[in-house]
N, C-alpha and C. Protein backbone atom coordinates (compact mmCIF):
# COMPACT_ATOMS: atom_id res chain seq x y z
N UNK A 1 -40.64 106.83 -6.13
CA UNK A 1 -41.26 107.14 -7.40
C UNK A 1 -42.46 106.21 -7.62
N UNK A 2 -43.32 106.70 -8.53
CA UNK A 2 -44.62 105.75 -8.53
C UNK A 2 -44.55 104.69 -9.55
N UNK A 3 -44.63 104.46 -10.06
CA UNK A 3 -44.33 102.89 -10.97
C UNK A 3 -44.64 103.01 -11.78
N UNK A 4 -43.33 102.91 -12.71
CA UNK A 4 -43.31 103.36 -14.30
C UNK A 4 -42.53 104.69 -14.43
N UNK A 5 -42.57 105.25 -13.69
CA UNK A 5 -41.44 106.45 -13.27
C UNK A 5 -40.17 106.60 -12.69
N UNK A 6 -38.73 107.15 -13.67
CA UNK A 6 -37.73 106.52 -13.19
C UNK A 6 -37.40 108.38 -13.03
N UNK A 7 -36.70 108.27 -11.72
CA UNK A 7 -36.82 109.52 -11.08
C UNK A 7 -34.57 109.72 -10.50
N UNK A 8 -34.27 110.80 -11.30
CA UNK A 8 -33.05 110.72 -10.77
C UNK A 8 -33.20 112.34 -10.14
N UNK A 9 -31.85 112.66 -9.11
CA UNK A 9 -31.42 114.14 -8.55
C UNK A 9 -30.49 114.22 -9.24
N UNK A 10 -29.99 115.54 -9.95
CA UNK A 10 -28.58 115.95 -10.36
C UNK A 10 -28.20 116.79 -9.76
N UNK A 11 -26.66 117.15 -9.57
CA UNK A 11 -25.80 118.10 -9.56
C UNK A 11 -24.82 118.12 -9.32
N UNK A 12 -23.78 119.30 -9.87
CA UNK A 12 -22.70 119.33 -10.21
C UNK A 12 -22.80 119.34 -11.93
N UNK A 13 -21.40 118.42 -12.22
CA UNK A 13 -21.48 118.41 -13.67
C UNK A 13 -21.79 116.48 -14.27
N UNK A 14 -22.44 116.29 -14.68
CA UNK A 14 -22.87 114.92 -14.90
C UNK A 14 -21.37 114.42 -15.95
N UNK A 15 -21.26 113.00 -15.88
CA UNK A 15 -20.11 112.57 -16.78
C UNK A 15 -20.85 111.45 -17.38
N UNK A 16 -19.92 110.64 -18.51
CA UNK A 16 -20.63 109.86 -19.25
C UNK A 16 -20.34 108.93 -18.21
N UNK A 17 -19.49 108.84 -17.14
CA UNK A 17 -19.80 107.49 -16.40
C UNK A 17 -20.97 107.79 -15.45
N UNK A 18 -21.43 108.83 -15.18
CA UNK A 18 -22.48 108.58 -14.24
C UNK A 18 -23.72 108.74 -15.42
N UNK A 19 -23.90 108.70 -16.19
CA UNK A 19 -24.58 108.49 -17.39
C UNK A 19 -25.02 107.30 -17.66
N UNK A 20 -23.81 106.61 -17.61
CA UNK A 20 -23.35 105.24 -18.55
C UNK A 20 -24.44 104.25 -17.21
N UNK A 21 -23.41 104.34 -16.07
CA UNK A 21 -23.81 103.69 -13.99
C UNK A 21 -25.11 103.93 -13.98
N UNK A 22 -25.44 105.14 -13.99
CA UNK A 22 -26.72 105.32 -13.22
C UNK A 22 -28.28 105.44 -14.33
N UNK A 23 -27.96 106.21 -15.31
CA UNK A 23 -29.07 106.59 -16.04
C UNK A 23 -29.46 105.70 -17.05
N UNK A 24 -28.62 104.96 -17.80
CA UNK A 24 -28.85 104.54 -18.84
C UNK A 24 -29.28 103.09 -18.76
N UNK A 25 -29.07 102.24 -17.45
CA UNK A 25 -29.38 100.71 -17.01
C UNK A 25 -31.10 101.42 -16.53
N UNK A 26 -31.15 102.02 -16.08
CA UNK A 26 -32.81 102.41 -15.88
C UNK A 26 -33.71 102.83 -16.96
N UNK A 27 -33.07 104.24 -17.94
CA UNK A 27 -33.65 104.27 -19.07
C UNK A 27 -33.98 102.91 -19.96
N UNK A 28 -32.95 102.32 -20.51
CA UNK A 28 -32.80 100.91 -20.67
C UNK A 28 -34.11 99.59 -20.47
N UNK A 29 -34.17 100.00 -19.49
CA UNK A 29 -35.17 98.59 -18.76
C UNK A 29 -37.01 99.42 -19.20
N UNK A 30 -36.75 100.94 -18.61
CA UNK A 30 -38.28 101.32 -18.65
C UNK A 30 -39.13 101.45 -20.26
N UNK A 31 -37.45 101.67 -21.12
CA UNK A 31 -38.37 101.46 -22.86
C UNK A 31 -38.43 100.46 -23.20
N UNK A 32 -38.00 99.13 -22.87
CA UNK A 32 -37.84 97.95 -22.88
C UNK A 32 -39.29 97.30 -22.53
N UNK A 33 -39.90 97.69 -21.29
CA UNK A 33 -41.22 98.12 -20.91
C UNK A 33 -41.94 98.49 -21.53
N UNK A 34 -41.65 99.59 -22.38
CA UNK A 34 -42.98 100.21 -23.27
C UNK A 34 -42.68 101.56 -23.31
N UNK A 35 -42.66 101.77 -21.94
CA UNK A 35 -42.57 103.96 -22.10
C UNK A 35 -41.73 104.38 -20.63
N UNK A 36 -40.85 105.58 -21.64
CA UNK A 36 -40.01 105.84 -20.93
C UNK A 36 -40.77 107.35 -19.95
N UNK A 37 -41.10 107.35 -18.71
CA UNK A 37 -41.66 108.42 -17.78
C UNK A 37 -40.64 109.20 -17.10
N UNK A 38 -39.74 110.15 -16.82
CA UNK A 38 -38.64 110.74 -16.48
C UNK A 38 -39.08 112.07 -15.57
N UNK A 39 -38.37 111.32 -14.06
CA UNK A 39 -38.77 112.96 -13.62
C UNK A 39 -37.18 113.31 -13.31
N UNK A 40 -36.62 114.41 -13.40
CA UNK A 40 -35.15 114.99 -13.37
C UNK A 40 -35.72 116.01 -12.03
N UNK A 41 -34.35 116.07 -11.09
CA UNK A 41 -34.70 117.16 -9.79
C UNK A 41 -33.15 117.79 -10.53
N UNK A 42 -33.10 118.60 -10.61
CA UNK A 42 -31.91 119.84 -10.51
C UNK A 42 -31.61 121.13 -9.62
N UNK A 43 -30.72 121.06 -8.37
CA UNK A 43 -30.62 121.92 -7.51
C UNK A 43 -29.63 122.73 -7.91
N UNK A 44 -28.20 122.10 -8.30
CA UNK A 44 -27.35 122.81 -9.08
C UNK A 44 -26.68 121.96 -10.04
N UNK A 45 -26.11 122.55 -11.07
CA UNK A 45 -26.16 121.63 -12.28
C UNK A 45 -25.22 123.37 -13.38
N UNK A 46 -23.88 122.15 -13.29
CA UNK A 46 -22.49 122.74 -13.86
C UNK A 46 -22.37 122.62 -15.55
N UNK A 47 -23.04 121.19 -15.85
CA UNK A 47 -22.97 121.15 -17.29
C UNK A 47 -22.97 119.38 -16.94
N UNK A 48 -22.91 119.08 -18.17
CA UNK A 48 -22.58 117.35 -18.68
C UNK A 48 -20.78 117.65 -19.43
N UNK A 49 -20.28 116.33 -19.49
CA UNK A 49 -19.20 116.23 -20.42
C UNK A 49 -19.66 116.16 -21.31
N UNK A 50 -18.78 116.23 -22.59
CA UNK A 50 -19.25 115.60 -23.73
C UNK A 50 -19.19 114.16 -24.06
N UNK A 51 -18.92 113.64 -23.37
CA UNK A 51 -19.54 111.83 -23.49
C UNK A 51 -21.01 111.88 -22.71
N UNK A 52 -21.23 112.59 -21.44
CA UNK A 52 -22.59 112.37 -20.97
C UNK A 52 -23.45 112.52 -21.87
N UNK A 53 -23.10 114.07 -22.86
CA UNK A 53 -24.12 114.53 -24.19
C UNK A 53 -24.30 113.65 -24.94
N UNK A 54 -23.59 113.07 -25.83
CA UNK A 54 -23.08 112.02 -26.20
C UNK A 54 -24.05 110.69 -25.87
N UNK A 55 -24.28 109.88 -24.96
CA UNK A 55 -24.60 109.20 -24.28
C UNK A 55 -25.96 109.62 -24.27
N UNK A 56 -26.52 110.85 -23.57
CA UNK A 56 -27.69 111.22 -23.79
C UNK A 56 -28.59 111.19 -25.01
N UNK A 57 -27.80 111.51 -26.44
CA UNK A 57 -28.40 111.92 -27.23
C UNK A 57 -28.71 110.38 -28.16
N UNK A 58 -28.07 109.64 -27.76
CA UNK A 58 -27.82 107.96 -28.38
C UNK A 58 -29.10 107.37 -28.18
N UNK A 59 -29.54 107.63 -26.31
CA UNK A 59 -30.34 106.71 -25.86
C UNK A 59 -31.41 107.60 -26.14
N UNK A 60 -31.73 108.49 -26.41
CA UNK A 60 -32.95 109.30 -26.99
C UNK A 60 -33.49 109.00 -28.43
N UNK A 61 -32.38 108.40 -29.11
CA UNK A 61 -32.94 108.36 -30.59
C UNK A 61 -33.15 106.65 -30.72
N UNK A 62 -32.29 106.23 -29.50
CA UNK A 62 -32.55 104.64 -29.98
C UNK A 62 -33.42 104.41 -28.94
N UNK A 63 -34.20 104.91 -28.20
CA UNK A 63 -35.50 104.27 -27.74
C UNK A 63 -36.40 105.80 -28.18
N UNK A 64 -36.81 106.30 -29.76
CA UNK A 64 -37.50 107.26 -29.69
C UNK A 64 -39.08 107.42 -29.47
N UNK A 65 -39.83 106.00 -29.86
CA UNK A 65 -41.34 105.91 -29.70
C UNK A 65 -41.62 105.97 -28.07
N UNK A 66 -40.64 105.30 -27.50
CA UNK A 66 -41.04 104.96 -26.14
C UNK A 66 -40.78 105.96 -24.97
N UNK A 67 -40.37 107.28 -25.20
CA UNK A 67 -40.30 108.24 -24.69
C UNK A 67 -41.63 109.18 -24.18
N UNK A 68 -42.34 109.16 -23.27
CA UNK A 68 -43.91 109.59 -23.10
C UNK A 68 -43.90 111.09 -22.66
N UNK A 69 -43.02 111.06 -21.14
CA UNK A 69 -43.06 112.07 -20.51
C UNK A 69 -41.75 112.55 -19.83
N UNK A 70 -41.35 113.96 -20.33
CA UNK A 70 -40.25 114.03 -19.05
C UNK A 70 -40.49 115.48 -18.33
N UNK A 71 -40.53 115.30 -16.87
CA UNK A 71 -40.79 116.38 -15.92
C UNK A 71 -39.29 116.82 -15.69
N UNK A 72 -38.95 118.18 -15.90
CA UNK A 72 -38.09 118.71 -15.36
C UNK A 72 -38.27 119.53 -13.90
N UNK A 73 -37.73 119.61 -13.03
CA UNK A 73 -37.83 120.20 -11.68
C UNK A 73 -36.65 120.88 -10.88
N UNK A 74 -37.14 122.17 -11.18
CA UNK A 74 -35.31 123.26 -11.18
C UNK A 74 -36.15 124.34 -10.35
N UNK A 75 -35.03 125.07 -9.62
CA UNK A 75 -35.24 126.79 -10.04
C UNK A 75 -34.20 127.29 -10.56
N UNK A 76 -33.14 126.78 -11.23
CA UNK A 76 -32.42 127.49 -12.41
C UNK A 76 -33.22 127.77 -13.58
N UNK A 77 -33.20 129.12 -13.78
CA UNK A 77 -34.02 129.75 -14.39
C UNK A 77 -33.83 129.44 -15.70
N UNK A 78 -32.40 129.54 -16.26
CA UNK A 78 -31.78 129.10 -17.86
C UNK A 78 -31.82 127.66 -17.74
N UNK A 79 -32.09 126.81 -17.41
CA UNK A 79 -32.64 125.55 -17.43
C UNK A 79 -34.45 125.29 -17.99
N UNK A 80 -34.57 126.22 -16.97
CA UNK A 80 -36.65 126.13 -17.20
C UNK A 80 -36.77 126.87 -18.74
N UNK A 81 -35.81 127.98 -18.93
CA UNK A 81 -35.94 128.92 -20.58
C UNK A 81 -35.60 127.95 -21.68
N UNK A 82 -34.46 127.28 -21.68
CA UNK A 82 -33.80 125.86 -22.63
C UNK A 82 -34.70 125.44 -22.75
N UNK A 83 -35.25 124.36 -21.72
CA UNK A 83 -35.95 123.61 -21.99
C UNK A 83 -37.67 124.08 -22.83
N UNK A 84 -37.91 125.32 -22.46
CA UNK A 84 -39.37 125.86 -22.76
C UNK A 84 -38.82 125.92 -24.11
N UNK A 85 -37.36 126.40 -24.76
CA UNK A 85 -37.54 126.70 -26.21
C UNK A 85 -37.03 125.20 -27.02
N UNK A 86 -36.31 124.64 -25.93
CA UNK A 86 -35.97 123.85 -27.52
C UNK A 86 -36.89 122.01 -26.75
N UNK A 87 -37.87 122.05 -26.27
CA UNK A 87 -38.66 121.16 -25.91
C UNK A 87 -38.94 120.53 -27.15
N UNK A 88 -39.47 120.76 -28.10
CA UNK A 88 -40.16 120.10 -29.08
C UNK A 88 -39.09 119.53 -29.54
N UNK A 89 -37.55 119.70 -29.44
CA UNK A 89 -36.73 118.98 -29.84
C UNK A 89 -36.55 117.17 -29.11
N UNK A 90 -37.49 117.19 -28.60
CA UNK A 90 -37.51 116.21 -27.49
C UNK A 90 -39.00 115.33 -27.20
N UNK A 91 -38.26 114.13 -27.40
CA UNK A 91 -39.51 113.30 -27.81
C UNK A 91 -40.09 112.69 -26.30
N UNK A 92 -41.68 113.02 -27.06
CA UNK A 92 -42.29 112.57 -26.02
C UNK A 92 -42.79 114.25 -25.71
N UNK A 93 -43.38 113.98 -24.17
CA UNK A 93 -44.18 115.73 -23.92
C UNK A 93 -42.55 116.23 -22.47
N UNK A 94 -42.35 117.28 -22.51
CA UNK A 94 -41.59 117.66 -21.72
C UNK A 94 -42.62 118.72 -20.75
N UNK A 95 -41.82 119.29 -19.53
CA UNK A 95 -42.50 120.27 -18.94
C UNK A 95 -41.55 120.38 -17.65
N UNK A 96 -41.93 122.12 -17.41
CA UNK A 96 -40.97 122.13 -16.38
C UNK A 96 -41.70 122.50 -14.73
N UNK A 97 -41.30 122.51 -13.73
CA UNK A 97 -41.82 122.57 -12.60
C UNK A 97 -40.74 123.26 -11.62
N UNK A 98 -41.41 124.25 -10.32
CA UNK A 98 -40.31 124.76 -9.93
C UNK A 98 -40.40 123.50 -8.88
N UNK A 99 -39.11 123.67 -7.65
CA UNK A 99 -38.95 122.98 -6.63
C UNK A 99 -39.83 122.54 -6.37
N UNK A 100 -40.55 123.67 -5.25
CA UNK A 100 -41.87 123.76 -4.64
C UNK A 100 -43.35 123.11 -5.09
N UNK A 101 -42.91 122.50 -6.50
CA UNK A 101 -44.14 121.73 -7.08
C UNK A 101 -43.48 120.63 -7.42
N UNK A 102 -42.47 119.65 -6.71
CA UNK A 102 -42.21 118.49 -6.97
C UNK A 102 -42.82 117.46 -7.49
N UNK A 103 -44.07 117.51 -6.10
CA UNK A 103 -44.94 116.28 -5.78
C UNK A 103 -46.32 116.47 -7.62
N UNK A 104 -46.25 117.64 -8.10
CA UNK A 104 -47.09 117.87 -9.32
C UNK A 104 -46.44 117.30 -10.30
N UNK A 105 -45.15 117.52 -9.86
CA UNK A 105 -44.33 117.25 -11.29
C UNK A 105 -44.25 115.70 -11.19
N UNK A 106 -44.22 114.94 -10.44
CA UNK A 106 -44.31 113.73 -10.22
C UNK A 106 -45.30 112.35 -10.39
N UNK A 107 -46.33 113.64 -10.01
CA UNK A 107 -47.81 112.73 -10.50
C UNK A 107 -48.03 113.08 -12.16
N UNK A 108 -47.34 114.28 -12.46
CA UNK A 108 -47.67 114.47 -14.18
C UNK A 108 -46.82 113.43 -14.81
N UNK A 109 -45.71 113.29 -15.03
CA UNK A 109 -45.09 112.89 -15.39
C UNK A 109 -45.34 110.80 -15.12
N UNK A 110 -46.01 110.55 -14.16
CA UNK A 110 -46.59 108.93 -13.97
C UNK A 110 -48.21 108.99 -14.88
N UNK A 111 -48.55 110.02 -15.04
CA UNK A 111 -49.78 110.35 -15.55
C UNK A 111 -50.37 109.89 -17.20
């Protein structure tokens, strides 16, 4: 990832411990920094628990200024539609990218 960009892969179904382990000690450090840059890869992707939601929705409101950019990168199609409608629910600029435009979604999102 390019610097300043914290870049995870999902799939399956995310839990609040891989939430808690993996996402939230990185989110954590990069608003701490100043601004949070997020690129997400999704190949397949079952759901979150409701502690991951939970967990998600905590660290969104308690670091909300510092949220800049988040690149989504799917070809699940009801992933790319969610996100196109309820984006503005979500701070900072969102946007989605298929596979095949990783490396775009990557430089937008450090951008």
């Amino acid at each position: 990832m390019p610097d300043g960009v914290i870049g995870f892969e999902a799939s399956g179904t995310i839990s609040a411990e891989d939430y808690r382990d993996a996402v939230l000690p990185a989110l954590t450090e990069a608003a701490t920094g100043g601004e949070v840059r997020f690129l997400l890869v999704v190949d397949d992707f079952y759901g979150m628990t409701g502690g991951a939601v939970r967990e998600d929705l905590e660290v969104r409101v308690e670091h909300l200024r510092s949220w800049k950019r988040i690149a989504l990168v799917t070809d699940i199609e009801w992933m790319t539609h969610l996100t196109a409608m309820s984006g503005w629910m979500t701070p900072g600029e969102t946007r989605t990218f298929p596979s095949a435009r990783r490396a775009e979604a990557t430089a937008w999102a450090a951008g």
